[in-house]
C-alpha atoms as a PDB file:
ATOM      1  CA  UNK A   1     -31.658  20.372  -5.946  1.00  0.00           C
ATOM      2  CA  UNK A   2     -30.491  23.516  -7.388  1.00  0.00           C
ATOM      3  CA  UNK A   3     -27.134  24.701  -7.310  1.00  0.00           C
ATOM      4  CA  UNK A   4     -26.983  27.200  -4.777  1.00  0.00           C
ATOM      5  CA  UNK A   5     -28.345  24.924  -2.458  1.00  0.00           C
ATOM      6  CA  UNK A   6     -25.492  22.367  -3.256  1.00  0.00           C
ATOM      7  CA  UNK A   7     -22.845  25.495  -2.546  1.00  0.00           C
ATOM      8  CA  UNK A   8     -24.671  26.200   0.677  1.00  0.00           C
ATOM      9  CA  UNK A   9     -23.941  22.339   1.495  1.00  0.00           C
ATOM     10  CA  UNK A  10     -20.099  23.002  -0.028  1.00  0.00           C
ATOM     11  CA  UNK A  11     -19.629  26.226   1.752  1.00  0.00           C
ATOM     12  CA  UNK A  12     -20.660  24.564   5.440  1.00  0.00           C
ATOM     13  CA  UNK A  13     -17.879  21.631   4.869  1.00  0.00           C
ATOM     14  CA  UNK A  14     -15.212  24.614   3.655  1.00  0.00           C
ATOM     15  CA  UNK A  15     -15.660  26.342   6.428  1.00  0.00           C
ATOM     16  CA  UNK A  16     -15.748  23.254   8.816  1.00  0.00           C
ATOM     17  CA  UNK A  17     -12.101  22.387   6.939  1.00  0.00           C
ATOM     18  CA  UNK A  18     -11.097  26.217   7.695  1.00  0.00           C
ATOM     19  CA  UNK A  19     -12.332  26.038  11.598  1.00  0.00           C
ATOM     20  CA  UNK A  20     -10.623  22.294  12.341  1.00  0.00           C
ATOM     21  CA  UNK A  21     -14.093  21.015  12.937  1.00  0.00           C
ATOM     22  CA  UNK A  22     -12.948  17.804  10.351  1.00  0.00           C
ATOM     23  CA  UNK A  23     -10.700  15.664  10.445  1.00  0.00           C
ATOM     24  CA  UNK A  24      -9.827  13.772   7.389  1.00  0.00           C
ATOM     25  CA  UNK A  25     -12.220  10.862   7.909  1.00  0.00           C
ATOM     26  CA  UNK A  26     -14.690  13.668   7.995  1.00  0.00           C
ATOM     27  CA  UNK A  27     -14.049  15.487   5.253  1.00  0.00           C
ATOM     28  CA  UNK A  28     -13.963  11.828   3.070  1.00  0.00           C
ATOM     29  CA  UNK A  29     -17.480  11.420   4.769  1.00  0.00           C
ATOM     30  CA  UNK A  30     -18.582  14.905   3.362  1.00  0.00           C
ATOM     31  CA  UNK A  31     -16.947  14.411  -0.078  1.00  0.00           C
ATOM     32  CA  UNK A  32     -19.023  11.284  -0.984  1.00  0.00           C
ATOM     33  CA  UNK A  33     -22.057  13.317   0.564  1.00  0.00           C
ATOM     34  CA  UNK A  34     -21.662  16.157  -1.656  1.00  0.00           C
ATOM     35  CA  UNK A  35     -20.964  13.981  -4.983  1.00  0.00           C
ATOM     36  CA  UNK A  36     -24.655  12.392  -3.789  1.00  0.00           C
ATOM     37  CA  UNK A  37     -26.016  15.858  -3.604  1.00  0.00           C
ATOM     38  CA  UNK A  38     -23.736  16.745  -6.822  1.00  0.00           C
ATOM     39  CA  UNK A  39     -25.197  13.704  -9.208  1.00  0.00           C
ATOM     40  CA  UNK A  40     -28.815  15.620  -8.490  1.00  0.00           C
ATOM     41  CA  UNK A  41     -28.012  18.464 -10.416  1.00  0.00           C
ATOM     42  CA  UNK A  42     -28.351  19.892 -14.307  1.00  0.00           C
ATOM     43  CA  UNK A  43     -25.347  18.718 -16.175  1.00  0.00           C
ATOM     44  CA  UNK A  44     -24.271  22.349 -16.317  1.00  0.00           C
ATOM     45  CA  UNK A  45     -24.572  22.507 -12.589  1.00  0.00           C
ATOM     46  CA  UNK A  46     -22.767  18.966 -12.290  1.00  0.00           C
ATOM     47  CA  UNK A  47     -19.799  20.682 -13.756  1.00  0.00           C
ATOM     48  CA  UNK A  48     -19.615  23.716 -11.662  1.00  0.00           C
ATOM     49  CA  UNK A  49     -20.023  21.121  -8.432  1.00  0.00           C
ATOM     50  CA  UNK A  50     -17.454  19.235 -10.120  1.00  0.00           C
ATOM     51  CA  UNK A  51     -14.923  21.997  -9.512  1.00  0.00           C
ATOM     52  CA  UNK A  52     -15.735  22.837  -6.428  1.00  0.00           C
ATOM     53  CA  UNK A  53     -15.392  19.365  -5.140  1.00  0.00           C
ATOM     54  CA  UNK A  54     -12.065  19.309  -6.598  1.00  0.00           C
ATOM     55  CA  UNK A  55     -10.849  22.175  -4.117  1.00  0.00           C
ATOM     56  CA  UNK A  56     -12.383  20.015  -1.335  1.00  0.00           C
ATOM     57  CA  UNK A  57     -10.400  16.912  -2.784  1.00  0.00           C
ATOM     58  CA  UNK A  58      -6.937  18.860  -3.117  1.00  0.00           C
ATOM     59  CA  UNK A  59      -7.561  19.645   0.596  1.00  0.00           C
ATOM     60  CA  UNK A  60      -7.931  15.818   1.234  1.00  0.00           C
ATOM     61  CA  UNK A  61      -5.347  14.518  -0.429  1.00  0.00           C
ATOM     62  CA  UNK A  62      -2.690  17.110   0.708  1.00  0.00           C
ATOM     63  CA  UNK A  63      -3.706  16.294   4.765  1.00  0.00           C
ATOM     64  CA  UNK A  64      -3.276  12.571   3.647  1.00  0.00           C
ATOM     65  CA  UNK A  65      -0.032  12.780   2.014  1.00  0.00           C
ATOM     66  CA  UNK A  66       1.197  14.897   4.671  1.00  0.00           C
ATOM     67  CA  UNK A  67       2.384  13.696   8.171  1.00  0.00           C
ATOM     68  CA  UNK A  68       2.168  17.011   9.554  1.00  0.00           C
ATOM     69  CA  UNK A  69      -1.498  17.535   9.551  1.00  0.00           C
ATOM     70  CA  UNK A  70      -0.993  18.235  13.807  1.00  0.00           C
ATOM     71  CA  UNK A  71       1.857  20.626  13.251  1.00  0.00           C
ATOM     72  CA  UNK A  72       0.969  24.267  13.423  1.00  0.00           C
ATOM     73  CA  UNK A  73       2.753  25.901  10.726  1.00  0.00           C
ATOM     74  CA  UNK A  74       1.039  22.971   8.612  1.00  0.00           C
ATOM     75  CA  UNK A  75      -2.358  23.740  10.012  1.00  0.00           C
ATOM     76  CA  UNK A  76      -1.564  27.195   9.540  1.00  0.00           C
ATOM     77  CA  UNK A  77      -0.791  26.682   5.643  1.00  0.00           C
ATOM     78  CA  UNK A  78      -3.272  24.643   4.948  1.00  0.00           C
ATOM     79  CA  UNK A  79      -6.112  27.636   6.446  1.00  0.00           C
ATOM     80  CA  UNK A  80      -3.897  29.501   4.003  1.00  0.00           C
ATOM     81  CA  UNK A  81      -4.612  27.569   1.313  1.00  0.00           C
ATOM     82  CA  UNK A  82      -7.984  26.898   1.574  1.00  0.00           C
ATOM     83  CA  UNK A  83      -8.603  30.824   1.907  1.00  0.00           C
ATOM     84  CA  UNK A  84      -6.341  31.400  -1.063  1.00  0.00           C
ATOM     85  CA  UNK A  85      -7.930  28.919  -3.332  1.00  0.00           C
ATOM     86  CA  UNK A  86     -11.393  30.273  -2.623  1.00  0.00           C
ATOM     87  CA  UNK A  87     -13.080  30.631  -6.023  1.00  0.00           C
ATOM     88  CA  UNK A  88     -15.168  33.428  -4.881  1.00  0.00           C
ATOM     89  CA  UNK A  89     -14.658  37.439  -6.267  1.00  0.00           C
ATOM     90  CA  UNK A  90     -13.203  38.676  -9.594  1.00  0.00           C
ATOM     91  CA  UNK A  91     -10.941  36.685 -11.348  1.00  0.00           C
ATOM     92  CA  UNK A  92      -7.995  39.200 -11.118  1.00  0.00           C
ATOM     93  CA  UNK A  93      -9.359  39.211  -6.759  1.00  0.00           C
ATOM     94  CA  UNK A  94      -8.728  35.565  -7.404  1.00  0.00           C
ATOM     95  CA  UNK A  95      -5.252  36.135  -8.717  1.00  0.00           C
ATOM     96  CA  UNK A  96      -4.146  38.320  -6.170  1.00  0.00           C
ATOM     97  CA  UNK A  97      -5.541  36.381  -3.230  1.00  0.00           C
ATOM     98  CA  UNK A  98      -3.904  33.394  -4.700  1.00  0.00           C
ATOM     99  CA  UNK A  99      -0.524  35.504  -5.309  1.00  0.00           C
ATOM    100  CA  UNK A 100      -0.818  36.653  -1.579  1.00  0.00           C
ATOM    101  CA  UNK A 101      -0.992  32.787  -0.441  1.00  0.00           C
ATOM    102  CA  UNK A 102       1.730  31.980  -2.268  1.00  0.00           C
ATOM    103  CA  UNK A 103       4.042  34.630  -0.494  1.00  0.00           C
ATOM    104  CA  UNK A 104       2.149  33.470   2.788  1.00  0.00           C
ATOM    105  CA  UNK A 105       2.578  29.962   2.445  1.00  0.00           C
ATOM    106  CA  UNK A 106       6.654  30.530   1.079  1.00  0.00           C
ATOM    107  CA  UNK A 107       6.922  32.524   4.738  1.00  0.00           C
ATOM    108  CA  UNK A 108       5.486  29.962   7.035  1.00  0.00           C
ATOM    109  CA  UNK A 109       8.043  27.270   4.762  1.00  0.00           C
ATOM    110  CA  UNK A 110      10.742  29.770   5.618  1.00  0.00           C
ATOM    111  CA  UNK A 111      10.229  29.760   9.319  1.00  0.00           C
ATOM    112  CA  UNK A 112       9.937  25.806   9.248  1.00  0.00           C
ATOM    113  CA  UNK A 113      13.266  23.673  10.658  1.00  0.00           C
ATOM    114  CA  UNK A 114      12.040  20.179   9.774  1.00  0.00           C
ATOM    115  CA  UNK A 115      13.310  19.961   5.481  1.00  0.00           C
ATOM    116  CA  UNK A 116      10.109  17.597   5.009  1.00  0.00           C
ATOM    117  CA  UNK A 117       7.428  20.241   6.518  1.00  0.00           C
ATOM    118  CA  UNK A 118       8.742  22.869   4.530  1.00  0.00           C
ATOM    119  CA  UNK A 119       8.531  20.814   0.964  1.00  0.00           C
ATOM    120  CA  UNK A 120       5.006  19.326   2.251  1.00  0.00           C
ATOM    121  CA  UNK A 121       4.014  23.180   3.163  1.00  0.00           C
ATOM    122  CA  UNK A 122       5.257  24.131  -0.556  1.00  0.00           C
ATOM    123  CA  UNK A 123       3.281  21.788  -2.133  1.00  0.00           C
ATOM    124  CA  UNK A 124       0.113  23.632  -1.174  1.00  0.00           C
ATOM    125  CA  UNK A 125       1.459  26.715  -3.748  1.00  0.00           C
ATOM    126  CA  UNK A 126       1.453  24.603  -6.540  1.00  0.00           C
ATOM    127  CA  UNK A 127      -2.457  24.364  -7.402  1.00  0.00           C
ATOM    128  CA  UNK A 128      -2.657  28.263  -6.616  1.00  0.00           C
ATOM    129  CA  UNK A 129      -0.211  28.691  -9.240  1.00  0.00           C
ATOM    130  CA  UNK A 130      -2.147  26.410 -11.583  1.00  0.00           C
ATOM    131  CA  UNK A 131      -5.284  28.539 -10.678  1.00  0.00           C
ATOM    132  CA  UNK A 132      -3.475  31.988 -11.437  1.00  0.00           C
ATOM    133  CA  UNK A 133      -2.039  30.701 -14.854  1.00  0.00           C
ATOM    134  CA  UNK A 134      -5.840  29.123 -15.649  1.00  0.00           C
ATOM    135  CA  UNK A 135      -7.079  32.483 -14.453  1.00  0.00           C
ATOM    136  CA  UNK A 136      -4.518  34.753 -16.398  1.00  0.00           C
ATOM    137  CA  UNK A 137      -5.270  32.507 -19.577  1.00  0.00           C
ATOM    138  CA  UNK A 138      -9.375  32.016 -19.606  1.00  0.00           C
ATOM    139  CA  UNK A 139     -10.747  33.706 -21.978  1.00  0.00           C
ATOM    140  CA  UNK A 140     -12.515  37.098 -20.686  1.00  0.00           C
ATOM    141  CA  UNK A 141     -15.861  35.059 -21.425  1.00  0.00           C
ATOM    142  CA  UNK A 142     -14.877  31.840 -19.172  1.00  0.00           C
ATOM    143  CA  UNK A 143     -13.458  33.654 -16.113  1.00  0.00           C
END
């Protein structure tokens, strides 16, 4: 398998994560399916899959951690994220569209009563800002 075949595969479960259409039994299902179609590739391929399935796991492990996976402003920050932390474009179109989720997701915290929904919703800004300062501090070579 090459690896643009493997990101067709990755881009179908992002997008069913970005629509609703999974459910976190579903996503778990796709994960082990794409580390399958991962372990087929080059080694330099393996390691580009590698960090895409890590976006894919973030998204996991935040909806499991998280009691509010059925509360709107949640769903709504996690869509958010997911667009935010897309590693398509430019790196500095990466840093601003990671910047921008960070304001979004800070907003939809703001408008948020319950204390515990707003910490769970600012938890999603943390790996943007890791990708911004890995972004900012790549060498020009390795963006």
């Amino acid at each position: 398998m090459a690896y643009d075949e493997f990101r067709t595969e990755y881009d179908a479960v992002m997008e069913a994560c970005l629509s609703a259409q999974l459910d976190m039994n579903g996503l778990a299902v796709e994960l082990d399916r794409l580390r399958g179609l991962a372990a087929t590739l080059s080694p330099t391929d393996q390691a580009q899959a590698a960090t895409d399935l890590q976006s894919l796991d973030e998204i996991l492990t935040m909806a499991r951690e998280t009691p509010y996976t059925d509360s709107p402003a949640y769903n709504e920050a996690n869509r958010i994220f997911a667009l935010a932390n897309a590693d398509d474009g430019t790196p500095a179109e990466r840093i601003t569209r990671a910047q921008e989720g960070i304001q979004q997701l800070r907003a939809i915290a703001d408008r948020s009563a319950d204390q515990q929904e707003q910490y769970a919703i600012l938890r999603l800004t943390e790996p943007l800002a890791m990708l911004i300062d890995a972004l900012q501090t790549a060498p020009p070579g390795a963006r």
